[in-house]
PDB file of N, CA and C in Angstrom:
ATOM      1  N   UNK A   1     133.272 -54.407 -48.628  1.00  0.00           N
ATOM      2  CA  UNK A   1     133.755 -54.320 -49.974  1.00  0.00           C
ATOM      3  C   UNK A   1     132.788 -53.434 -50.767  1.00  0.00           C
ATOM      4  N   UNK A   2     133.410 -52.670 -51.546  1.00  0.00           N
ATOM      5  CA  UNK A   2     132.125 -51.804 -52.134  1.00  0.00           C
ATOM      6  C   UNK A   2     132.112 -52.020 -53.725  1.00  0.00           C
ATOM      7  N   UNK A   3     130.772 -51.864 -54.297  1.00  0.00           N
ATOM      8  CA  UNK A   3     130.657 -52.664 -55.581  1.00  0.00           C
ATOM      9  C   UNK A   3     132.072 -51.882 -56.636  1.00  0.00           C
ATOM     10  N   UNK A   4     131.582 -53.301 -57.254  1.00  0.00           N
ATOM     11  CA  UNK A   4     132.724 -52.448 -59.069  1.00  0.00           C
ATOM     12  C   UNK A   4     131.835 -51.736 -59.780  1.00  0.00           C
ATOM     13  N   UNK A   5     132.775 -50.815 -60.016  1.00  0.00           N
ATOM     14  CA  UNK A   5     132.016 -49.577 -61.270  1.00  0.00           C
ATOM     15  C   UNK A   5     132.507 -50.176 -62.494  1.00  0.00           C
ATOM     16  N   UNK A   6     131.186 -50.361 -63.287  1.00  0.00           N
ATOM     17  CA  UNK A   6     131.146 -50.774 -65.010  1.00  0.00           C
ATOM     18  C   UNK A   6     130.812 -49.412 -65.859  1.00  0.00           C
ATOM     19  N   UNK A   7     130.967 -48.393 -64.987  1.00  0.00           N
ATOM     20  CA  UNK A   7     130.968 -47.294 -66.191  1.00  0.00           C
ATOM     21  C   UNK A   7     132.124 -46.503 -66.229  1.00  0.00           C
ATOM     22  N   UNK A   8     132.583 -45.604 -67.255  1.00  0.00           N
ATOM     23  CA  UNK A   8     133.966 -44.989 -66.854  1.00  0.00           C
ATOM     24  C   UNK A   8     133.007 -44.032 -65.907  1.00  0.00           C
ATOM     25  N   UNK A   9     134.501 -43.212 -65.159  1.00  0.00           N
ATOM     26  CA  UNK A   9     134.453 -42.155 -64.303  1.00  0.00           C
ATOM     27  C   UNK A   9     134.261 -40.772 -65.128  1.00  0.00           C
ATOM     28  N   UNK A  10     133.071 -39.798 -64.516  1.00  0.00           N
ATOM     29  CA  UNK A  10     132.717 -38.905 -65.483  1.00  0.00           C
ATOM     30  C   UNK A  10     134.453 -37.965 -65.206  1.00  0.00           C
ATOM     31  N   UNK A  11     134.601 -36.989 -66.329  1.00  0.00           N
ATOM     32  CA  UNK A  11     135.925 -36.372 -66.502  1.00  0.00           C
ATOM     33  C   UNK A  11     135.614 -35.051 -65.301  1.00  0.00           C
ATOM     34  N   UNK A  12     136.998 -34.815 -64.793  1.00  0.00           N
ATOM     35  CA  UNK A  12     136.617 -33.920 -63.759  1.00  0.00           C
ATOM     36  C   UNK A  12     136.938 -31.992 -64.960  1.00  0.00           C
ATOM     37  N   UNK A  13     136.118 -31.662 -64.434  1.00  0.00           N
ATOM     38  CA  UNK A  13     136.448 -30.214 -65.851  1.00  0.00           C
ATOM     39  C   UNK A  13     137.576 -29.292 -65.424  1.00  0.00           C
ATOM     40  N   UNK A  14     138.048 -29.868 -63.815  1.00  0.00           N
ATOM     41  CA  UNK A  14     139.129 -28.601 -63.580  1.00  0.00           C
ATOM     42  C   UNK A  14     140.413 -30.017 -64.430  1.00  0.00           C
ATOM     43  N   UNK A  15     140.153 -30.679 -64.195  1.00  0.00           N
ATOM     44  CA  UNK A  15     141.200 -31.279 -65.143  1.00  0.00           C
ATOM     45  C   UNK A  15     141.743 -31.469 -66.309  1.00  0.00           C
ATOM     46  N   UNK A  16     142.542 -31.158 -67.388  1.00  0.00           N
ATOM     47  CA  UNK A  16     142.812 -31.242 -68.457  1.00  0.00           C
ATOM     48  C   UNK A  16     142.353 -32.423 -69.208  1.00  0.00           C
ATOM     49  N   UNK A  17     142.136 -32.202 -70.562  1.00  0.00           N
ATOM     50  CA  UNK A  17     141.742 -33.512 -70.934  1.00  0.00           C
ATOM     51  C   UNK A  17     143.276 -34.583 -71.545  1.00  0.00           C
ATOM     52  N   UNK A  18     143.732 -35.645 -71.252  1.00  0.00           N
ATOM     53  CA  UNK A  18     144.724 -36.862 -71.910  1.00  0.00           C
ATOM     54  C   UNK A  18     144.244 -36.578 -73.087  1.00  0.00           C
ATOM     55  N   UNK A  19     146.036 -36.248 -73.901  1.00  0.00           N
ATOM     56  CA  UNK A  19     145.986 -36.498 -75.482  1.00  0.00           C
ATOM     57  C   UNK A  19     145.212 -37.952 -75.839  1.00  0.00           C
ATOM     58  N   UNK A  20     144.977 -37.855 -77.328  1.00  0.00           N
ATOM     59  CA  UNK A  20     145.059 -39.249 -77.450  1.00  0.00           C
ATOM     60  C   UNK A  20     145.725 -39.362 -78.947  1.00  0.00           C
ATOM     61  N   UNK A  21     146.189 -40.227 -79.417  1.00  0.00           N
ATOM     62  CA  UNK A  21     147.301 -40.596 -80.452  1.00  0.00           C
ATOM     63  C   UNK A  21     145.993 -40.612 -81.924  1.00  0.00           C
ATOM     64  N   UNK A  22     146.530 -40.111 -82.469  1.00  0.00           N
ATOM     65  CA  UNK A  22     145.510 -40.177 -84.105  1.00  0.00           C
ATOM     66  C   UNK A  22     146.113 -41.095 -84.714  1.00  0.00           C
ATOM     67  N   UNK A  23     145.239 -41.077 -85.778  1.00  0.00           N
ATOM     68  CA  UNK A  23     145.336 -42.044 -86.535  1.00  0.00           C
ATOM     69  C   UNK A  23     147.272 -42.666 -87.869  1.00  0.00           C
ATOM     70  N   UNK A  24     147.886 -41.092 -87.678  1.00  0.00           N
ATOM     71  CA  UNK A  24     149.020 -41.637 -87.964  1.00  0.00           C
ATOM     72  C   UNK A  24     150.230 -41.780 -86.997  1.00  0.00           C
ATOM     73  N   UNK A  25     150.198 -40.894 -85.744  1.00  0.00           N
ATOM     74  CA  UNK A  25     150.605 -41.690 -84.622  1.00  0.00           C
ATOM     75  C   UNK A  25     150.296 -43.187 -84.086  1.00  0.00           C
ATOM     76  N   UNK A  26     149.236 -43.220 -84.067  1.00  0.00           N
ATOM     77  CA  UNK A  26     148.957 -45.065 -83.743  1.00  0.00           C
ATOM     78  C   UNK A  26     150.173 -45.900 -84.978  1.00  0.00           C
ATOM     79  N   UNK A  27     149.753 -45.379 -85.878  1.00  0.00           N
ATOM     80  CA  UNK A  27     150.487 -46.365 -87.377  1.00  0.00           C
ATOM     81  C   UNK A  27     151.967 -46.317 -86.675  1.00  0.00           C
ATOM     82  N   UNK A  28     152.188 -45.098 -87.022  1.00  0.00           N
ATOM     83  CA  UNK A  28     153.823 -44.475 -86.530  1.00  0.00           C
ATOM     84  C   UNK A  28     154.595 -45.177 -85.268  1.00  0.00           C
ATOM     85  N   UNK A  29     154.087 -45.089 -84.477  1.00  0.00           N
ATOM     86  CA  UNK A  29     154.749 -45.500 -82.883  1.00  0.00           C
ATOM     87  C   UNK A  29     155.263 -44.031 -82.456  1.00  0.00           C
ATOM     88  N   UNK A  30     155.579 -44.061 -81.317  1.00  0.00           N
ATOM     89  CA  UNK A  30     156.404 -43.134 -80.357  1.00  0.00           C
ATOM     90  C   UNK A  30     157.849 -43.094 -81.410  1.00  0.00           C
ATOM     91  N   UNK A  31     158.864 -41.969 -81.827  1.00  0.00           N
ATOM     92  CA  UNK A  31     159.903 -42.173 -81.985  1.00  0.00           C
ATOM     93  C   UNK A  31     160.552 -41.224 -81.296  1.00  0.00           C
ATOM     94  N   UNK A  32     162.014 -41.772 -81.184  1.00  0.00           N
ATOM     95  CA  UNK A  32     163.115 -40.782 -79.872  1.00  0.00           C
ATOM     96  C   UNK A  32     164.401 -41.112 -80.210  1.00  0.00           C
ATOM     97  N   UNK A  33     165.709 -40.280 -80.108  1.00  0.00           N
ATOM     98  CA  UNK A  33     166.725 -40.370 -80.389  1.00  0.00           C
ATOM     99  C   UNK A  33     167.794 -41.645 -79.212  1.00  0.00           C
ATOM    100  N   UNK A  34     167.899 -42.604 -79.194  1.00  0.00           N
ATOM    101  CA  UNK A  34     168.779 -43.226 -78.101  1.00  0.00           C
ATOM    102  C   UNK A  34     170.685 -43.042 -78.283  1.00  0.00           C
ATOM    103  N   UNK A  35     171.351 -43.010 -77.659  1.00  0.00           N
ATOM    104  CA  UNK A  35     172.645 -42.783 -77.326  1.00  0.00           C
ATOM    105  C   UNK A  35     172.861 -44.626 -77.298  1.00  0.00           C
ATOM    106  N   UNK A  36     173.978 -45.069 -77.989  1.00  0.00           N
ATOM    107  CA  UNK A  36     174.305 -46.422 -77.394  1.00  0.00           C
ATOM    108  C   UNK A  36     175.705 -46.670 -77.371  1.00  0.00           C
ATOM    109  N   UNK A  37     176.715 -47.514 -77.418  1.00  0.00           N
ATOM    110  CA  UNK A  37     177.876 -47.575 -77.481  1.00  0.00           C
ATOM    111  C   UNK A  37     178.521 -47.497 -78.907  1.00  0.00           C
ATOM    112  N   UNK A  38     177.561 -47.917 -79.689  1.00  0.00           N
ATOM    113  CA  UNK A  38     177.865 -47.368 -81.531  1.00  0.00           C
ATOM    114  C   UNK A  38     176.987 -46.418 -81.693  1.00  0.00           C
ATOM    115  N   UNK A  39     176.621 -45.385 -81.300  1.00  0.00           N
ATOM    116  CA  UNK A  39     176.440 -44.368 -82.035  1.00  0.00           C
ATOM    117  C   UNK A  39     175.259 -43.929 -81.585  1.00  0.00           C
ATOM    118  N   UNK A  40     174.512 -43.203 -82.190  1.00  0.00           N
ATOM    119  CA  UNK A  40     173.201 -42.619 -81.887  1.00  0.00           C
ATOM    120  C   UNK A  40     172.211 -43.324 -82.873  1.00  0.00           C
ATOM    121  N   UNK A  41     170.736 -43.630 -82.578  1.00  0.00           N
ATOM    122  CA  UNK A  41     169.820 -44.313 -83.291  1.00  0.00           C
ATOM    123  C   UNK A  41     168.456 -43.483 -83.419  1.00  0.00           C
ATOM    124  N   UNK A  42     167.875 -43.258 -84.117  1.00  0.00           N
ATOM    125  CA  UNK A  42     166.683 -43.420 -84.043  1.00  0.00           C
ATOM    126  C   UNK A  42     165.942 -44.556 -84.058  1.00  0.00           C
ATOM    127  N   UNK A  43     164.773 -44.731 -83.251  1.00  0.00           N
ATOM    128  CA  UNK A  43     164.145 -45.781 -82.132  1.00  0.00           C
ATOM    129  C   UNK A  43     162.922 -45.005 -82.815  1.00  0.00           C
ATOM    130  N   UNK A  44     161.802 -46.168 -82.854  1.00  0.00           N
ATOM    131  CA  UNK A  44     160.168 -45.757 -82.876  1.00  0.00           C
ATOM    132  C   UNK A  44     159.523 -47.040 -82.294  1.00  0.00           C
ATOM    133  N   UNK A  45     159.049 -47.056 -81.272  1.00  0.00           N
ATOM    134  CA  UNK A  45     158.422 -48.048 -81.005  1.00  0.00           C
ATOM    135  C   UNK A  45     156.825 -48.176 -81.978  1.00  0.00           C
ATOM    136  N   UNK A  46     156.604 -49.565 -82.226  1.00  0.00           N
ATOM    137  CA  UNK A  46     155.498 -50.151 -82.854  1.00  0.00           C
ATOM    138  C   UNK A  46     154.717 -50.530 -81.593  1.00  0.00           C
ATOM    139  N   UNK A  47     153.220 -50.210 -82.014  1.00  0.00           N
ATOM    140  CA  UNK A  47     152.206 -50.905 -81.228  1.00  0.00           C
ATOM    141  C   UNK A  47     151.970 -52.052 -81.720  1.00  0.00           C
ATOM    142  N   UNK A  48     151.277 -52.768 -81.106  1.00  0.00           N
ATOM    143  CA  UNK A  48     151.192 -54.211 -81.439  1.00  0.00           C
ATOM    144  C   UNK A  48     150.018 -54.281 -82.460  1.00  0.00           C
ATOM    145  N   UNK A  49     148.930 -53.102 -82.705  1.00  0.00           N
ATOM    146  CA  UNK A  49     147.762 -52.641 -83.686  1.00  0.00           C
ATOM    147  C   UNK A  49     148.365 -52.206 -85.239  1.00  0.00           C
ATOM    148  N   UNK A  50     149.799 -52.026 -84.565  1.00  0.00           N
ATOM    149  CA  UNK A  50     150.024 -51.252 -86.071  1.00  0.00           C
ATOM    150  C   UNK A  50     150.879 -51.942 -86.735  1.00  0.00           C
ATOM    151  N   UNK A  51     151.332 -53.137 -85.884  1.00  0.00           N
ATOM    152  CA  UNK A  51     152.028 -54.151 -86.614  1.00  0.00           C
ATOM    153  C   UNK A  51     151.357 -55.422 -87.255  1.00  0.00           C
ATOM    154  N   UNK A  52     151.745 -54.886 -89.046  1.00  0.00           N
ATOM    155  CA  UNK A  52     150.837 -55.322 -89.617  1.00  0.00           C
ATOM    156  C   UNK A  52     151.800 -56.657 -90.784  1.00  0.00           C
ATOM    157  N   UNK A  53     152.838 -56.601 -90.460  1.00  0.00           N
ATOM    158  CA  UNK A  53     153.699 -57.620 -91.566  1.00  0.00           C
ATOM    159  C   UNK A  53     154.438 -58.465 -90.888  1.00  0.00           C
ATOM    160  N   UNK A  54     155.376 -59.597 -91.664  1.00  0.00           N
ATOM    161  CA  UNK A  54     156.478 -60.076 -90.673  1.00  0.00           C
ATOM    162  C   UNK A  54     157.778 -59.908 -90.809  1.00  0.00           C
ATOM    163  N   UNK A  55     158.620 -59.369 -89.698  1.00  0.00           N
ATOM    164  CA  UNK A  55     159.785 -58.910 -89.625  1.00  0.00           C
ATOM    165  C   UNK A  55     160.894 -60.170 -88.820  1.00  0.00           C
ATOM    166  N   UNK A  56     162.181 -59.952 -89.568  1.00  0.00           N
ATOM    167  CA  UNK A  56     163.105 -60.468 -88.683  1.00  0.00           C
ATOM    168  C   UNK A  56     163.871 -60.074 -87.905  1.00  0.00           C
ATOM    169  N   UNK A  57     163.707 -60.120 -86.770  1.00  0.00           N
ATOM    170  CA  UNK A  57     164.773 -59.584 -85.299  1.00  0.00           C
ATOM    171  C   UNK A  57     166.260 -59.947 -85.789  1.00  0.00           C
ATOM    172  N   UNK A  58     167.176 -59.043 -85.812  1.00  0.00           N
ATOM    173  CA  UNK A  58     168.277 -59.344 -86.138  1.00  0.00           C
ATOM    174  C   UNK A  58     169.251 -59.566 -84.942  1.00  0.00           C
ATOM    175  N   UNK A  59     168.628 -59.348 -83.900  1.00  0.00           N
ATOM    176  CA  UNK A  59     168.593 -59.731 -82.528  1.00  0.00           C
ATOM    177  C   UNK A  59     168.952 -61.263 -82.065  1.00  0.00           C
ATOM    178  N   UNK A  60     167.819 -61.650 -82.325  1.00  0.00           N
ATOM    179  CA  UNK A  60     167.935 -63.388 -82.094  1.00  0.00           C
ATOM    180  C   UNK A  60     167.342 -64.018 -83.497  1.00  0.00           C
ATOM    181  N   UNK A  61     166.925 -63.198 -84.897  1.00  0.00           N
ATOM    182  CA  UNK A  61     166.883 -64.208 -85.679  1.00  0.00           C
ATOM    183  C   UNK A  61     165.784 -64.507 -86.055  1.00  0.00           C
ATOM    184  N   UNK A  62     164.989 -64.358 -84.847  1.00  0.00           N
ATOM    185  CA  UNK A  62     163.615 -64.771 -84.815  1.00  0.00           C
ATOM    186  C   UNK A  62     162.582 -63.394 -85.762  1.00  0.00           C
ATOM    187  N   UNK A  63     161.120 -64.384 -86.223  1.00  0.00           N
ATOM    188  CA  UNK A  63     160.416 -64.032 -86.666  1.00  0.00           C
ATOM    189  C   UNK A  63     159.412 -63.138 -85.835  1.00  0.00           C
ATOM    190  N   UNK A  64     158.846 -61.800 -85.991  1.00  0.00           N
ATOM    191  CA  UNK A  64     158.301 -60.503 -85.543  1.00  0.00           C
ATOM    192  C   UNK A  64     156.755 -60.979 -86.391  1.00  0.00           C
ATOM    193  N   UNK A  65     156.281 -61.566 -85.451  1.00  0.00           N
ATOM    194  CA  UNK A  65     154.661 -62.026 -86.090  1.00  0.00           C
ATOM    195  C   UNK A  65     154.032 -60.411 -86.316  1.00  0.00           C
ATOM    196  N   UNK A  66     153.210 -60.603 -87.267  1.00  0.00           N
ATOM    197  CA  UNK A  66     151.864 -59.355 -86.988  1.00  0.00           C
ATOM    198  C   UNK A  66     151.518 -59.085 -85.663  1.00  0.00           C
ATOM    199  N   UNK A  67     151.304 -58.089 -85.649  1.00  0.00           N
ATOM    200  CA  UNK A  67     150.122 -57.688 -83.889  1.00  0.00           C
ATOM    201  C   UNK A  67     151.656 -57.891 -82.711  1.00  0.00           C
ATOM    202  N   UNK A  68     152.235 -58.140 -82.782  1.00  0.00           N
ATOM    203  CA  UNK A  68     153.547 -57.957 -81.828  1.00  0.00           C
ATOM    204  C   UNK A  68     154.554 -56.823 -81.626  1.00  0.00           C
ATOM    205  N   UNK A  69     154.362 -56.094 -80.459  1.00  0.00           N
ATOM    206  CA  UNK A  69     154.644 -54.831 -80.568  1.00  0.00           C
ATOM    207  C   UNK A  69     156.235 -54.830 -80.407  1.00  0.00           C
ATOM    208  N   UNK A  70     156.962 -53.735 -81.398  1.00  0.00           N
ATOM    209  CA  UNK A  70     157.726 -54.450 -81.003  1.00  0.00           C
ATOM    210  C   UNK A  70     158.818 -52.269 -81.608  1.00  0.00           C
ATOM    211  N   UNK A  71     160.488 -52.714 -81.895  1.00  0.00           N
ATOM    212  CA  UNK A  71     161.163 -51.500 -81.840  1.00  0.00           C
ATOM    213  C   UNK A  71     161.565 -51.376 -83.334  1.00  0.00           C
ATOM    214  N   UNK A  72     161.387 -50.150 -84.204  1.00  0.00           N
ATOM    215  CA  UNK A  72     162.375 -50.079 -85.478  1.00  0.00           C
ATOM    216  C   UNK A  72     163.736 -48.992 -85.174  1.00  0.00           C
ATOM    217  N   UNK A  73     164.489 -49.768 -85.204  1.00  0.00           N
ATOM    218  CA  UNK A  73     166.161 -48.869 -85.080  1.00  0.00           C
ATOM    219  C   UNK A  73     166.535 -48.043 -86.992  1.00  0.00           C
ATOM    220  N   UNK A  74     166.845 -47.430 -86.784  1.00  0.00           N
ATOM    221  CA  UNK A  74     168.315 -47.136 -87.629  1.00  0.00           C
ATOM    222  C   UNK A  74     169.381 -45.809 -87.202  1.00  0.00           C
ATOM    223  N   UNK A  75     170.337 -46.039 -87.721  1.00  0.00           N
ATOM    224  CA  UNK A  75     171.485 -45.470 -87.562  1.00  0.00           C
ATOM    225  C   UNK A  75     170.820 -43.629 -87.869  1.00  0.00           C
ATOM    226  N   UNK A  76     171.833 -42.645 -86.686  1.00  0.00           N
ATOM    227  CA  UNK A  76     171.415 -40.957 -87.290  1.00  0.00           C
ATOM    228  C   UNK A  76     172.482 -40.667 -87.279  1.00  0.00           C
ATOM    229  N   UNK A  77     173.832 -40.994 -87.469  1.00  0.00           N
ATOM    230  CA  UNK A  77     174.849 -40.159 -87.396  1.00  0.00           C
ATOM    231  C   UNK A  77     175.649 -40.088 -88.452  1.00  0.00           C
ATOM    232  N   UNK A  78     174.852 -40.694 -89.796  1.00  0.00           N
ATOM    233  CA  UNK A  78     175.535 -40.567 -91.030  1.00  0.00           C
ATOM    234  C   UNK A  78     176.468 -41.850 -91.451  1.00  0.00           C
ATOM    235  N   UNK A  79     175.761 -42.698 -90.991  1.00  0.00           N
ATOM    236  CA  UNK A  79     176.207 -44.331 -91.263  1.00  0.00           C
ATOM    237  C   UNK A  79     175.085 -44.510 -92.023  1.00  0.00           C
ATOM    238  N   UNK A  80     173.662 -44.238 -92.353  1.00  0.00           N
ATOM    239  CA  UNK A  80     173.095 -44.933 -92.978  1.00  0.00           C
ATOM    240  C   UNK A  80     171.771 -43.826 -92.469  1.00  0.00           C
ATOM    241  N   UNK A  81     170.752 -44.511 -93.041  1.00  0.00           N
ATOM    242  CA  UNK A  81     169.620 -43.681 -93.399  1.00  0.00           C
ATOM    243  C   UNK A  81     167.891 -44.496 -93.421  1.00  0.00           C
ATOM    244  N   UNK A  82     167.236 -44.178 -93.633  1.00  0.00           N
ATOM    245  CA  UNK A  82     165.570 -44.819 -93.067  1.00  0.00           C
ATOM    246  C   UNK A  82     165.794 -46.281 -94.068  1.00  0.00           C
ATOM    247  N   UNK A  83     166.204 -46.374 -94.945  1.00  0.00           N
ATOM    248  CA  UNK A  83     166.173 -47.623 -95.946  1.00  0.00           C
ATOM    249  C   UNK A  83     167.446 -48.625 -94.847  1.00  0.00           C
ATOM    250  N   UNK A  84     167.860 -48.252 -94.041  1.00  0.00           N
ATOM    251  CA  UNK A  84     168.964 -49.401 -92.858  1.00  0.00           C
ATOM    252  C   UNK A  84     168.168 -49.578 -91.344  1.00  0.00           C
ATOM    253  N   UNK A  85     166.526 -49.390 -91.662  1.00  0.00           N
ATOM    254  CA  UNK A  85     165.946 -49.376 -90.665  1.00  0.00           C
ATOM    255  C   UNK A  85     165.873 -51.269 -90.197  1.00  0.00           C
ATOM    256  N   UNK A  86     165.443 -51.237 -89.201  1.00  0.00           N
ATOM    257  CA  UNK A  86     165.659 -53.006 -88.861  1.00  0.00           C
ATOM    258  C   UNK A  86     164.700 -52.940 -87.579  1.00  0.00           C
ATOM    259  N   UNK A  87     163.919 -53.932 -87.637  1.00  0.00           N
ATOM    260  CA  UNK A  87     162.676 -54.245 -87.028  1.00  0.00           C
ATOM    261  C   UNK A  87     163.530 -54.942 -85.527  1.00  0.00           C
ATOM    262  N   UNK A  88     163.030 -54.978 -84.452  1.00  0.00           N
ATOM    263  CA  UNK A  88     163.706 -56.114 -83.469  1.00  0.00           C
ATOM    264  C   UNK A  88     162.296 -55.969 -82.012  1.00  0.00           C
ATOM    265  N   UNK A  89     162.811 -56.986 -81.658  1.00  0.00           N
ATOM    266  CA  UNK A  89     162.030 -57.194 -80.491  1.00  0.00           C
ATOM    267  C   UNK A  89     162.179 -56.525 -79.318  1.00  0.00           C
ATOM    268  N   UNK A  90     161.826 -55.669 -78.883  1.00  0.00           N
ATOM    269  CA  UNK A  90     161.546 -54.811 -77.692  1.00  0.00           C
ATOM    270  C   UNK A  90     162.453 -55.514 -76.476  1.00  0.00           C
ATOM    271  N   UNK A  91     163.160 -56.335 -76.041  1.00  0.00           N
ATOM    272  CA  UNK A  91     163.923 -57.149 -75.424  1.00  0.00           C
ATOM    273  C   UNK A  91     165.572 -57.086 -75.873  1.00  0.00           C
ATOM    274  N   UNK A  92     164.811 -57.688 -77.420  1.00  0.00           N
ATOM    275  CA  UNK A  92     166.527 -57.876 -78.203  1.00  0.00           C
ATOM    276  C   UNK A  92     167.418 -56.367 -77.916  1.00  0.00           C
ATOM    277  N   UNK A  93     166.268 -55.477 -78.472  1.00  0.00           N
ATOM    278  CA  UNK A  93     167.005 -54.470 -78.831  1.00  0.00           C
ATOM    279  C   UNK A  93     167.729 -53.999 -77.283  1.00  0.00           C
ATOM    280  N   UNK A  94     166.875 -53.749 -76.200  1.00  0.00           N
ATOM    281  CA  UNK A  94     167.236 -53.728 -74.916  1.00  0.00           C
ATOM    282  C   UNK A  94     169.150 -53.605 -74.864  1.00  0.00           C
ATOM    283  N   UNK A  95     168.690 -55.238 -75.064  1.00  0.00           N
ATOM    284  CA  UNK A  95     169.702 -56.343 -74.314  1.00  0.00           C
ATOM    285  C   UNK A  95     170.886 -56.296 -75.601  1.00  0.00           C
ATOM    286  N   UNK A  96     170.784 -55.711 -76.794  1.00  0.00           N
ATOM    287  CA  UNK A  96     171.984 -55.789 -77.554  1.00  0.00           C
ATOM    288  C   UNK A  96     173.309 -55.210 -77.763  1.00  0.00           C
ATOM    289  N   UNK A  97     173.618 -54.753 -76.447  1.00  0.00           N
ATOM    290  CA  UNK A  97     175.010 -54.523 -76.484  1.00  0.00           C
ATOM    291  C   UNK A  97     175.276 -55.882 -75.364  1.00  0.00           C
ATOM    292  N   UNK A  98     174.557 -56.565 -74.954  1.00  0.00           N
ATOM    293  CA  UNK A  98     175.431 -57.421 -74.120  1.00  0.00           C
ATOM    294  C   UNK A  98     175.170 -58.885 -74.763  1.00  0.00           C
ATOM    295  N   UNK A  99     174.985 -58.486 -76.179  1.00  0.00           N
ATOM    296  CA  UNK A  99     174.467 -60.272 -77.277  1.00  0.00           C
ATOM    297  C   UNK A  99     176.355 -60.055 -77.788  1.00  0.00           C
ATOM    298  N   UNK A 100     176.413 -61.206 -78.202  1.00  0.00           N
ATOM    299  CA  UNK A 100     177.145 -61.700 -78.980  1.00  0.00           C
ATOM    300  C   UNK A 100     177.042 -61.467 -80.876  1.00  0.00           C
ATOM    301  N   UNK A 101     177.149 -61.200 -81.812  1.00  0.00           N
ATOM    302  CA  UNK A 101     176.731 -61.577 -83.107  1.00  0.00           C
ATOM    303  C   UNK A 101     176.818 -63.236 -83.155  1.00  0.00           C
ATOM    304  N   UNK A 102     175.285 -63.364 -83.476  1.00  0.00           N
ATOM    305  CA  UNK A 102     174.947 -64.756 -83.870  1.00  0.00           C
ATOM    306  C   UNK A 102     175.211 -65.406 -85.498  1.00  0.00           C
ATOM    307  N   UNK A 103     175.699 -66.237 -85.522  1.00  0.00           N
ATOM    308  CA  UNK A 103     176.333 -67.226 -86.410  1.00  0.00           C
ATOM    309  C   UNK A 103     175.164 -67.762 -87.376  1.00  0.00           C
ATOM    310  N   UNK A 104     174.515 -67.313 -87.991  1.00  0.00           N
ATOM    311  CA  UNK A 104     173.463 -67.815 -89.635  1.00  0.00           C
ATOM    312  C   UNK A 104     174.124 -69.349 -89.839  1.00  0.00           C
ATOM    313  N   UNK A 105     173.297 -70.319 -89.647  1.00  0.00           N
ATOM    314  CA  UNK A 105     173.761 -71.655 -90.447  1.00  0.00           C
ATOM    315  C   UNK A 105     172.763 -72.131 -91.062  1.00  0.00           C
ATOM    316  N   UNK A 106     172.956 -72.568 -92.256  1.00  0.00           N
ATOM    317  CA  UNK A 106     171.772 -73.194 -92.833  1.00  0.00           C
ATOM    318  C   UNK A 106     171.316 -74.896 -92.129  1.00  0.00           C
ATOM    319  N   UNK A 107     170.376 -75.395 -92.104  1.00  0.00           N
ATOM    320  CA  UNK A 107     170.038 -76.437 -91.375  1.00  0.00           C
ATOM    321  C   UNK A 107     171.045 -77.820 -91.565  1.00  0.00           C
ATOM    322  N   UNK A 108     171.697 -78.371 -92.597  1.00  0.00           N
ATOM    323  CA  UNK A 108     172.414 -79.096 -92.991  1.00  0.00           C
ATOM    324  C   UNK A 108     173.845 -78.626 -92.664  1.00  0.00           C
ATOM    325  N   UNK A 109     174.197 -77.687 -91.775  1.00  0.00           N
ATOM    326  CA  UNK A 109     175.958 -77.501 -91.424  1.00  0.00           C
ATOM    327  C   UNK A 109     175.341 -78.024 -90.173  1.00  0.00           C
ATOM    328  N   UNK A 110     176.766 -78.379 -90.085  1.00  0.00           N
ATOM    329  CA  UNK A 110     177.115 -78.755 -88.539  1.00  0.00           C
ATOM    330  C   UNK A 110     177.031 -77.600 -87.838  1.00  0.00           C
ATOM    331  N   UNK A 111     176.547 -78.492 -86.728  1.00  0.00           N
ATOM    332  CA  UNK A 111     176.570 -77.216 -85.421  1.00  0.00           C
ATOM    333  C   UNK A 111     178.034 -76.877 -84.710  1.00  0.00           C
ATOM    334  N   UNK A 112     178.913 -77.644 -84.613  1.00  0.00           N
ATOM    335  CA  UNK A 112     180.276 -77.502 -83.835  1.00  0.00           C
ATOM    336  C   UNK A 112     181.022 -77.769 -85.056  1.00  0.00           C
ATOM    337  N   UNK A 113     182.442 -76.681 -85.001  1.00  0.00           N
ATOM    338  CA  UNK A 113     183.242 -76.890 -86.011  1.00  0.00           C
ATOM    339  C   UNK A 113     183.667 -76.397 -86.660  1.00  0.00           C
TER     340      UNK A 113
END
């Protein structure tokens, strides 16, 4: 077995050097145009560093803690604009053409009915 290295590896010089993301890319996330069955979106993924508030997944509902990396959608094809942006969970968003629209009840309705 041969020991672990605790230092990085020096950079090789015929090799290029890896970008690295500045300081309003980190904030920003990656963004990219996606194709879906309604329409076209703009997509920016959040790092989990730059998520700094709490959002609701309109996905499942659920609460988007701070520090949880996660996707902002909105509509590009002239349905709507950066103010119809909507926070969701990197999963939800995935998986949301094969969700259902979920049913809002306040705690006191019945569940069946």
């Amino acid at each position: 077995m041969s020991p672990r290295r605790n230092h990085p590896r020096r950079r090789n010089p015929d090799q290029p050097e890896q970008p690295r993301l500045a300081g309003e890319g980190v904030r920003r996330g990656i963004e990219g145009v996606q194709q879906w069955q309604d329409g076209e979106w703009m997509v920016r993924s959040i790092f989990g560093g730059a998520a700094a508030k709490t959002y609701r997944c309109p996905g499942c509902v659920q609460e988007i803690r701070p520090g949880v990396a996660h996707v902002v959608a909105w509509p590009i094809d002239g349905r709507g604009d950066e103010s119809d942006r909507r926070h969701w969970h990197t999963g939800c968003w995935k998986a949301r053409d094969r969700r259902i629209p979920g049913v809002e009840r306040s705690r006191n309705a019945p569940r069946y009915g």
